[in-house]
Structure formats: C-alpha cells, structure tokens
C-alpha atoms as a PDB file:
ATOM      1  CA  UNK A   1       4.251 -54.542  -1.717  1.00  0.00           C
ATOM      2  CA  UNK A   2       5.614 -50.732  -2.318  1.00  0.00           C
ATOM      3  CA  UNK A   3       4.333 -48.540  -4.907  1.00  0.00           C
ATOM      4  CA  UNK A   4       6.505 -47.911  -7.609  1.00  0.00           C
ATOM      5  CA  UNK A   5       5.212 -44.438  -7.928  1.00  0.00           C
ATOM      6  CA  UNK A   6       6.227 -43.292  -4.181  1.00  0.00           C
ATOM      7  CA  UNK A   7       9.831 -44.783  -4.648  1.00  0.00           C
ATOM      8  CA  UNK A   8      13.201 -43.479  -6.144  1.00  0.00           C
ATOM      9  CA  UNK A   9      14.175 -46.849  -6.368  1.00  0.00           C
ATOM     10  CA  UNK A  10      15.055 -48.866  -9.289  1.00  0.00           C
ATOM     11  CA  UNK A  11      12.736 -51.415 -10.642  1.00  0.00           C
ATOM     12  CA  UNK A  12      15.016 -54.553  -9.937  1.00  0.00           C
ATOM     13  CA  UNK A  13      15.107 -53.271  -6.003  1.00  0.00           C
ATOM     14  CA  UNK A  14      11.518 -52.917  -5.777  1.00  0.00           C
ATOM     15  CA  UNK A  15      10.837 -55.763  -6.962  1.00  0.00           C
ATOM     16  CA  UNK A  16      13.611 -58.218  -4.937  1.00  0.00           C
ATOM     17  CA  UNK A  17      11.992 -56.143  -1.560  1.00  0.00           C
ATOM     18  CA  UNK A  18       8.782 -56.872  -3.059  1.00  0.00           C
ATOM     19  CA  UNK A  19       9.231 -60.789  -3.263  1.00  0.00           C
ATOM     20  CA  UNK A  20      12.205 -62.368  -0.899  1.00  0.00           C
ATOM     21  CA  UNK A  21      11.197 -66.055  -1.978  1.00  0.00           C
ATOM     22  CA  UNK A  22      15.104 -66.919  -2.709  1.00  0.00           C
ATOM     23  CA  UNK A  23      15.872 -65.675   1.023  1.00  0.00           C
ATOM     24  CA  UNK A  24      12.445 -67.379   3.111  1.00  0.00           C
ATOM     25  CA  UNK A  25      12.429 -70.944   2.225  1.00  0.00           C
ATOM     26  CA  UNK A  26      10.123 -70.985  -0.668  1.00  0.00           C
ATOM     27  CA  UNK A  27      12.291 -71.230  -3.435  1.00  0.00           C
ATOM     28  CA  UNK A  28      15.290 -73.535  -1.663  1.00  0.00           C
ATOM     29  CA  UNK A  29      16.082 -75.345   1.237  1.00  0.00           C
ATOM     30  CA  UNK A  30      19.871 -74.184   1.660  1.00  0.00           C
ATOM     31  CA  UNK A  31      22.168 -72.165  -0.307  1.00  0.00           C
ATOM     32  CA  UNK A  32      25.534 -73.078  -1.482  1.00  0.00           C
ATOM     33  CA  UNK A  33      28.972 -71.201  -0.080  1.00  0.00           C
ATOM     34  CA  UNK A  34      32.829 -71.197  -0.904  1.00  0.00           C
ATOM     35  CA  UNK A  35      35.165 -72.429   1.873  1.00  0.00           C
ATOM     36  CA  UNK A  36      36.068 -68.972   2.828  1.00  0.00           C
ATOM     37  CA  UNK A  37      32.692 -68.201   3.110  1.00  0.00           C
ATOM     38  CA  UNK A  38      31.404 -70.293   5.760  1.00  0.00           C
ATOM     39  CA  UNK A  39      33.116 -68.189   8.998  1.00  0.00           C
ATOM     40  CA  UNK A  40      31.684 -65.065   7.899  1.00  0.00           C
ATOM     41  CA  UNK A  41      28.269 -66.481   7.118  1.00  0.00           C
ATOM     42  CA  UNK A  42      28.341 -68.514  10.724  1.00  0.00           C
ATOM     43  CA  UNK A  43      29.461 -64.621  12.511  1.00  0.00           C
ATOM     44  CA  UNK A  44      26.310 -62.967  10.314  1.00  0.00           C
ATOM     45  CA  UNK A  45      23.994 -65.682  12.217  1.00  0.00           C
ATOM     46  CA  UNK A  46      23.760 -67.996   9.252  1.00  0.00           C
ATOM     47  CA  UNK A  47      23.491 -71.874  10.252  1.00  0.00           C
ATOM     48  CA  UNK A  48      25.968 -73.047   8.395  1.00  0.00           C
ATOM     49  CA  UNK A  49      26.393 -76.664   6.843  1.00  0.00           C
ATOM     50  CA  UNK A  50      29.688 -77.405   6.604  1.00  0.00           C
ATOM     51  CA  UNK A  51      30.144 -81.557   6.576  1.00  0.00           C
ATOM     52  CA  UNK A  52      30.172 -82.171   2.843  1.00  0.00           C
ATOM     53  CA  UNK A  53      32.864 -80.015   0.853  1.00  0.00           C
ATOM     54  CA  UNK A  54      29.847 -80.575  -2.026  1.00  0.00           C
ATOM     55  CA  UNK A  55      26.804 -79.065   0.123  1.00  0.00           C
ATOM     56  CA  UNK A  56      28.547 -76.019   2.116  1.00  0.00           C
ATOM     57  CA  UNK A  57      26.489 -73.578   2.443  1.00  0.00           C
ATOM     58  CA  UNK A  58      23.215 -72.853   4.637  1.00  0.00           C
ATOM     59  CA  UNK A  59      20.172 -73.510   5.614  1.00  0.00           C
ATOM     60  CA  UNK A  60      16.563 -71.578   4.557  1.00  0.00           C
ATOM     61  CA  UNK A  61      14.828 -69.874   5.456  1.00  0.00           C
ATOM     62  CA  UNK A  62      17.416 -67.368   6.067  1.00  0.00           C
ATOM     63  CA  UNK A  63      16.732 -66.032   9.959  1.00  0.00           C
ATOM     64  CA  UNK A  64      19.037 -62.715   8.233  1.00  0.00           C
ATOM     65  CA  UNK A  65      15.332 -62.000   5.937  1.00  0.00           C
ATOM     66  CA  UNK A  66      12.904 -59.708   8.040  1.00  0.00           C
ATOM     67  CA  UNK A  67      11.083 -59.035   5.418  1.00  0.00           C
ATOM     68  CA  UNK A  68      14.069 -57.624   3.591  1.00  0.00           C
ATOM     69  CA  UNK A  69      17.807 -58.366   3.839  1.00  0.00           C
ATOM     70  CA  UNK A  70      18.815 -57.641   6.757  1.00  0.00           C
ATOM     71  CA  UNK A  71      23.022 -58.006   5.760  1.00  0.00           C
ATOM     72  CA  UNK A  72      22.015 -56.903   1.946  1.00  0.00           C
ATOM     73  CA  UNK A  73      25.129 -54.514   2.609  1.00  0.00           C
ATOM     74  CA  UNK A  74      27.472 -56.288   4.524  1.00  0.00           C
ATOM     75  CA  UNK A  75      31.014 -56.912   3.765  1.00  0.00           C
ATOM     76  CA  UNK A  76      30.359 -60.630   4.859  1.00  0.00           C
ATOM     77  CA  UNK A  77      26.603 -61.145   2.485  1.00  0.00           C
ATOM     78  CA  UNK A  78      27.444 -63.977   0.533  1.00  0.00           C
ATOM     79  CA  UNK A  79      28.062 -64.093  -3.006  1.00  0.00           C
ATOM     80  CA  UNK A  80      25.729 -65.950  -3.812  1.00  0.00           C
ATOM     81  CA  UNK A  81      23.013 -63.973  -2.310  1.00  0.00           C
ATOM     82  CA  UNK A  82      24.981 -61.363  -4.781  1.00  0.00           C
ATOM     83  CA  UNK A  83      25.072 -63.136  -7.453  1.00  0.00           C
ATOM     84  CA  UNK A  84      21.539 -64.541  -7.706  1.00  0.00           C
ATOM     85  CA  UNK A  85      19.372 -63.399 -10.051  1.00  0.00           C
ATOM     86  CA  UNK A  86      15.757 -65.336 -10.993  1.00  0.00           C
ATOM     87  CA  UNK A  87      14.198 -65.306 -14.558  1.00  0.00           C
ATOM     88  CA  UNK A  88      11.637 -62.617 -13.456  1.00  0.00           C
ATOM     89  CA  UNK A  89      14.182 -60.339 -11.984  1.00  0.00           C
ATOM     90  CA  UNK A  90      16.140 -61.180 -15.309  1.00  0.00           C
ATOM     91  CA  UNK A  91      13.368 -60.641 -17.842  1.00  0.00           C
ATOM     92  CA  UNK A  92      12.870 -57.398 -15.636  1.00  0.00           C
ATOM     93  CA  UNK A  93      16.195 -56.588 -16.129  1.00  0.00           C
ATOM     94  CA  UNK A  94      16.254 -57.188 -20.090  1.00  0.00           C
ATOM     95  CA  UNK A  95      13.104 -55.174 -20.431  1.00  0.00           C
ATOM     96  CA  UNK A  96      11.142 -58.297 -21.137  1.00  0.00           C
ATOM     97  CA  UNK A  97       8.484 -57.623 -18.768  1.00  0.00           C
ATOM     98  CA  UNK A  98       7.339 -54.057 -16.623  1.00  0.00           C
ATOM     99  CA  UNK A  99       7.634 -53.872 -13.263  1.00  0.00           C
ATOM    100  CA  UNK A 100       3.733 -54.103 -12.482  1.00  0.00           C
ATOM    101  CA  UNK A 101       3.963 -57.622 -14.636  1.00  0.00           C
ATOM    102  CA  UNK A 102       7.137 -58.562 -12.151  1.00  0.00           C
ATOM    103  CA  UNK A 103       4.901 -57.718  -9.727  1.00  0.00           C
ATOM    104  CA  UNK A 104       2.064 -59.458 -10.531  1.00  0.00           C
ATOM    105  CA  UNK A 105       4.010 -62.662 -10.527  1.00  0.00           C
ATOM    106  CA  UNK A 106       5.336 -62.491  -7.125  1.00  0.00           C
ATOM    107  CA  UNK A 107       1.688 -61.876  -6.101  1.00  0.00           C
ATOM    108  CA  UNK A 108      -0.105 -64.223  -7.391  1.00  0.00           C
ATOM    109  CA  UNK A 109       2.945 -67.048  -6.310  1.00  0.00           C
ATOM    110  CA  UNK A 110       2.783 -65.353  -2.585  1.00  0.00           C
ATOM    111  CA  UNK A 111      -0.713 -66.169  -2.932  1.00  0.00           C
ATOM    112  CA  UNK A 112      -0.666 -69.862  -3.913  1.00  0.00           C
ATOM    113  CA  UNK A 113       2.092 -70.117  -1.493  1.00  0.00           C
ATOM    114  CA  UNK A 114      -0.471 -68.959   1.282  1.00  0.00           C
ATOM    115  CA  UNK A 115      -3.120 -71.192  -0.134  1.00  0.00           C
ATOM    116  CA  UNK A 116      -0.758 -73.989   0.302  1.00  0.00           C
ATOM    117  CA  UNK A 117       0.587 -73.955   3.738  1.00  0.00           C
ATOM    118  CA  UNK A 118      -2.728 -74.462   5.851  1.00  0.00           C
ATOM    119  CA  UNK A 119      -2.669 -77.989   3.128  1.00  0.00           C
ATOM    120  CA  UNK A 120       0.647 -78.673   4.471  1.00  0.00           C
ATOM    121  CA  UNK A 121       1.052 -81.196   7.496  1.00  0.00           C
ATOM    122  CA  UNK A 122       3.343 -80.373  10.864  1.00  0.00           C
ATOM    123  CA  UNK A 123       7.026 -80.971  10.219  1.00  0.00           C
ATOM    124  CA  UNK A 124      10.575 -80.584  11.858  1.00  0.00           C
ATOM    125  CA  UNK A 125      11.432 -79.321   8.507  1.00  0.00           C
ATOM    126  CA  UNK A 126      11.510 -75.285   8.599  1.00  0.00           C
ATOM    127  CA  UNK A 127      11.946 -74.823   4.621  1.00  0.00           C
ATOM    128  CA  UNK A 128       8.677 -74.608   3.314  1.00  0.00           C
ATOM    129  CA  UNK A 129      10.166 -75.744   0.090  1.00  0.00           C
ATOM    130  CA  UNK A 130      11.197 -79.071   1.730  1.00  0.00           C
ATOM    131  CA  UNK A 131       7.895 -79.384   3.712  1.00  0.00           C
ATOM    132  CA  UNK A 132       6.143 -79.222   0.332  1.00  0.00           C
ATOM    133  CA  UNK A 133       8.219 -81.782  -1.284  1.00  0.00           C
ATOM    134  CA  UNK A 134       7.895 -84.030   1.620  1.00  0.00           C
ATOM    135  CA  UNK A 135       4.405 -84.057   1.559  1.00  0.00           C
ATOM    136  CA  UNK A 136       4.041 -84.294  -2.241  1.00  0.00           C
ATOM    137  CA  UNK A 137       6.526 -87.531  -1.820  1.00  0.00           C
ATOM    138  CA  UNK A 138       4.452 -88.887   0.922  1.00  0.00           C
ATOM    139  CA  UNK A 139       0.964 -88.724  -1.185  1.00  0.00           C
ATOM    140  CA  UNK A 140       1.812 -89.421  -4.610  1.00  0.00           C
ATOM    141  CA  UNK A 141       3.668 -92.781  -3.101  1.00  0.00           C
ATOM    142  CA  UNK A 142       0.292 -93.886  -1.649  1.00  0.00           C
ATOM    143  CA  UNK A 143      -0.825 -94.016  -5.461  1.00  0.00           C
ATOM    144  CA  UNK A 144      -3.953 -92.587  -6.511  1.00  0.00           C
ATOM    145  CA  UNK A 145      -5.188 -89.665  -4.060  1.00  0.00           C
ATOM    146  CA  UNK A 146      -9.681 -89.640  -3.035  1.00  0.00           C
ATOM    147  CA  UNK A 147     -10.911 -86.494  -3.971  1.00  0.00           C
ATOM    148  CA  UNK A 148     -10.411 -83.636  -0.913  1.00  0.00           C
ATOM    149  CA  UNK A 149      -7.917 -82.168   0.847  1.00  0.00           C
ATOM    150  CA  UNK A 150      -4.942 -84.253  -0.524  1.00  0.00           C
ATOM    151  CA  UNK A 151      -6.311 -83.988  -4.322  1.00  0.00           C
ATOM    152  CA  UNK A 152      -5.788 -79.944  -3.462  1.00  0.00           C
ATOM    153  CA  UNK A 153      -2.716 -79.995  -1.978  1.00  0.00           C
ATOM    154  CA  UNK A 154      -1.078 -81.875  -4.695  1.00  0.00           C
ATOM    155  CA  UNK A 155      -3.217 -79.705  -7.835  1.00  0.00           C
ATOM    156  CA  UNK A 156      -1.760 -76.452  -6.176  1.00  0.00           C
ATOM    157  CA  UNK A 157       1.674 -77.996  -5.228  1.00  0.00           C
ATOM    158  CA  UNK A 158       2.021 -78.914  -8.773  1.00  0.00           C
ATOM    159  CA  UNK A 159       0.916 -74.977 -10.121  1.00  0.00           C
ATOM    160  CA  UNK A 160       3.585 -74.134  -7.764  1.00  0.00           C
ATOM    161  CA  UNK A 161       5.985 -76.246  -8.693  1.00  0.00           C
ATOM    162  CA  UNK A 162       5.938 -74.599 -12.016  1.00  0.00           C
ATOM    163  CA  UNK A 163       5.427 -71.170 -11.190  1.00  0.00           C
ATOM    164  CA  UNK A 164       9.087 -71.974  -9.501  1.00  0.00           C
ATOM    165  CA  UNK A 165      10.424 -73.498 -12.490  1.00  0.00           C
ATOM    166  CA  UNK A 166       8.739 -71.349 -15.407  1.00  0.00           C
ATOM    167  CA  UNK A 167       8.960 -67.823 -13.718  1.00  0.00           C
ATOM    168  CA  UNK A 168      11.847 -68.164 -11.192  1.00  0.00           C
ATOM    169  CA  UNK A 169      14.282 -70.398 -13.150  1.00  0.00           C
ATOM    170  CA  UNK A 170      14.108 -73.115 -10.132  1.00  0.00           C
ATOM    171  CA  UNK A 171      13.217 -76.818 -10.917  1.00  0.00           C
ATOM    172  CA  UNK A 172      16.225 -78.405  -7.942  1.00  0.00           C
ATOM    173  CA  UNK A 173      15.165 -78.456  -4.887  1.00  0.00           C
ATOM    174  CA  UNK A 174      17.901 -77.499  -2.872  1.00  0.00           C
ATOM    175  CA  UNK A 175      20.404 -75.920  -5.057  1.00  0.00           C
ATOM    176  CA  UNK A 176      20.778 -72.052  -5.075  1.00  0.00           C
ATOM    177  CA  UNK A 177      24.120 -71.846  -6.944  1.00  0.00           C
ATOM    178  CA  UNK A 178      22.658 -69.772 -10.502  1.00  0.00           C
END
C-alpha cells in the first residue's frame, strides 16, 4: 500500500489504489451496464454479458485491474465504475474515519481474503466472490461441519462476509449497481 506521506494525492485516491476489491472479484461477481454501454465496455476488453436486458453488464474480476485501473480515465470506463463508492471510501469521504483507519480496513480484509483462498477448493469460477459462495453453499448443505479445515473455511468466510457487508456496504452477491 502507498504512504500517504510520500503522495500529493488525495485521501479517497490513495485509498481506492490502495484496495481494488470492487474491480478483482472480491467484492462481486459482475457489474451492471446501460445498453449503450456494453460496445464500449466489449472494445475496452471487458467480457461483456449481454443475454438478459436485467443482468447487462460484466464479468469480475475485471482483466482492465493491474493492480490499479487500467481505463480509470477513459472516455469508455463505465459509469458505474464512476459512480461506485463503498461505505469506507464514503465514511472517508464524510470525515468519519482517517485515512490510516481506511487503510487499516482494506488490510486486514486483504488479509482474511488471503487466509481464505488456500481454504477454497478448484473451480471454473474466476470470481473469488462466487468461488466463496459456492463453497460456503456446498458445506453448510451437508449440515453440521467436523472440526478442521471446513469448520475454518466457513468461521473466516463468515468474518468476511461481514467485513463486505459492514465496511463495504455489500451484502448481494452479484450486484454492483450502488
């Protein structure tokens, strides 16, 4: 993560290059378009979903994310990519919280996150978002869960789960529309 100190940027930049979840999979499995949209999202690279007039959008992780936005300045970056704004870039934004506190959070959720995926099994599914739900389906169906691996997976999945909801403002799985 940069250091605030060796930056002229402002807080809210620091810390959306700081975090990226909305753009890498973690936080949603697609993202939601306008019809006019969906050609210049398909010409920036985007994999566009375009079969149900209610779901156009596309799909996460976004392969335009290196790390940082790679289109952040674009004519063609969508508006909801614009638009977006999660509760800790909005309490950052309403003073609420410092940037080191920002900061802190998208740590220490980058870090469950990594604790997480050597839980999670091998899937088609690229969004780590929908991997995790997958598996979290797929255990708590089998009922109650021995002690181990599993019983881990699903603690940390569930801290996760509300670190998404209770600092990021997410609690639907797929939809990015906020």
């Amino acid at each position: 993560m940069p250091n605030p100190a060796n930056t002229n940027e402002s807080p809210s930049n620091i810390l959306c290059k700081s975090c990226g979840l909305c753009c890498s999979g973690h936080l949603f499995a697609w993202v939601r378009l306008n019809a006019p949209e969906l050609d210049p999202a398909q010409s920036l690279g985007l994999t566009v979903i375009r079969d149900d007039p209610r779901q156009r959008g596309f799909t996460q992780p976004c392969p335009l994310w290196n790390g940082i936005c790679t289109v952040y300045t674009s004519p063609n970056y969508p508006r909801t990519c614009r638009n977006y704004k999660c509760v800790v870039l909005k309490r950052l934004l309403d003073n609420d919280i410092a940037l080191p506190e920002a900061l802190s959070t998208i740590r220490e959720t980058l870090n469950l996150i990594r604790e997480i995926e050597p839980l999670l099994p091998v899937s088609s599914a690229i969004s780590f978002r929908e991997r995790l739900i997958t598996h979290k389906e797929i255990l708590e169906s089998k009922g109650a869960v021995p002690e181990g691996v599993d019983s881990e997976f699903l603690r940390k999945a569930e801290i996760l789960l509300t670190y998404y909801e209770d600092q990021f403002g997410v609690d639907d799985f797929i939809d990015f529309e906020k």
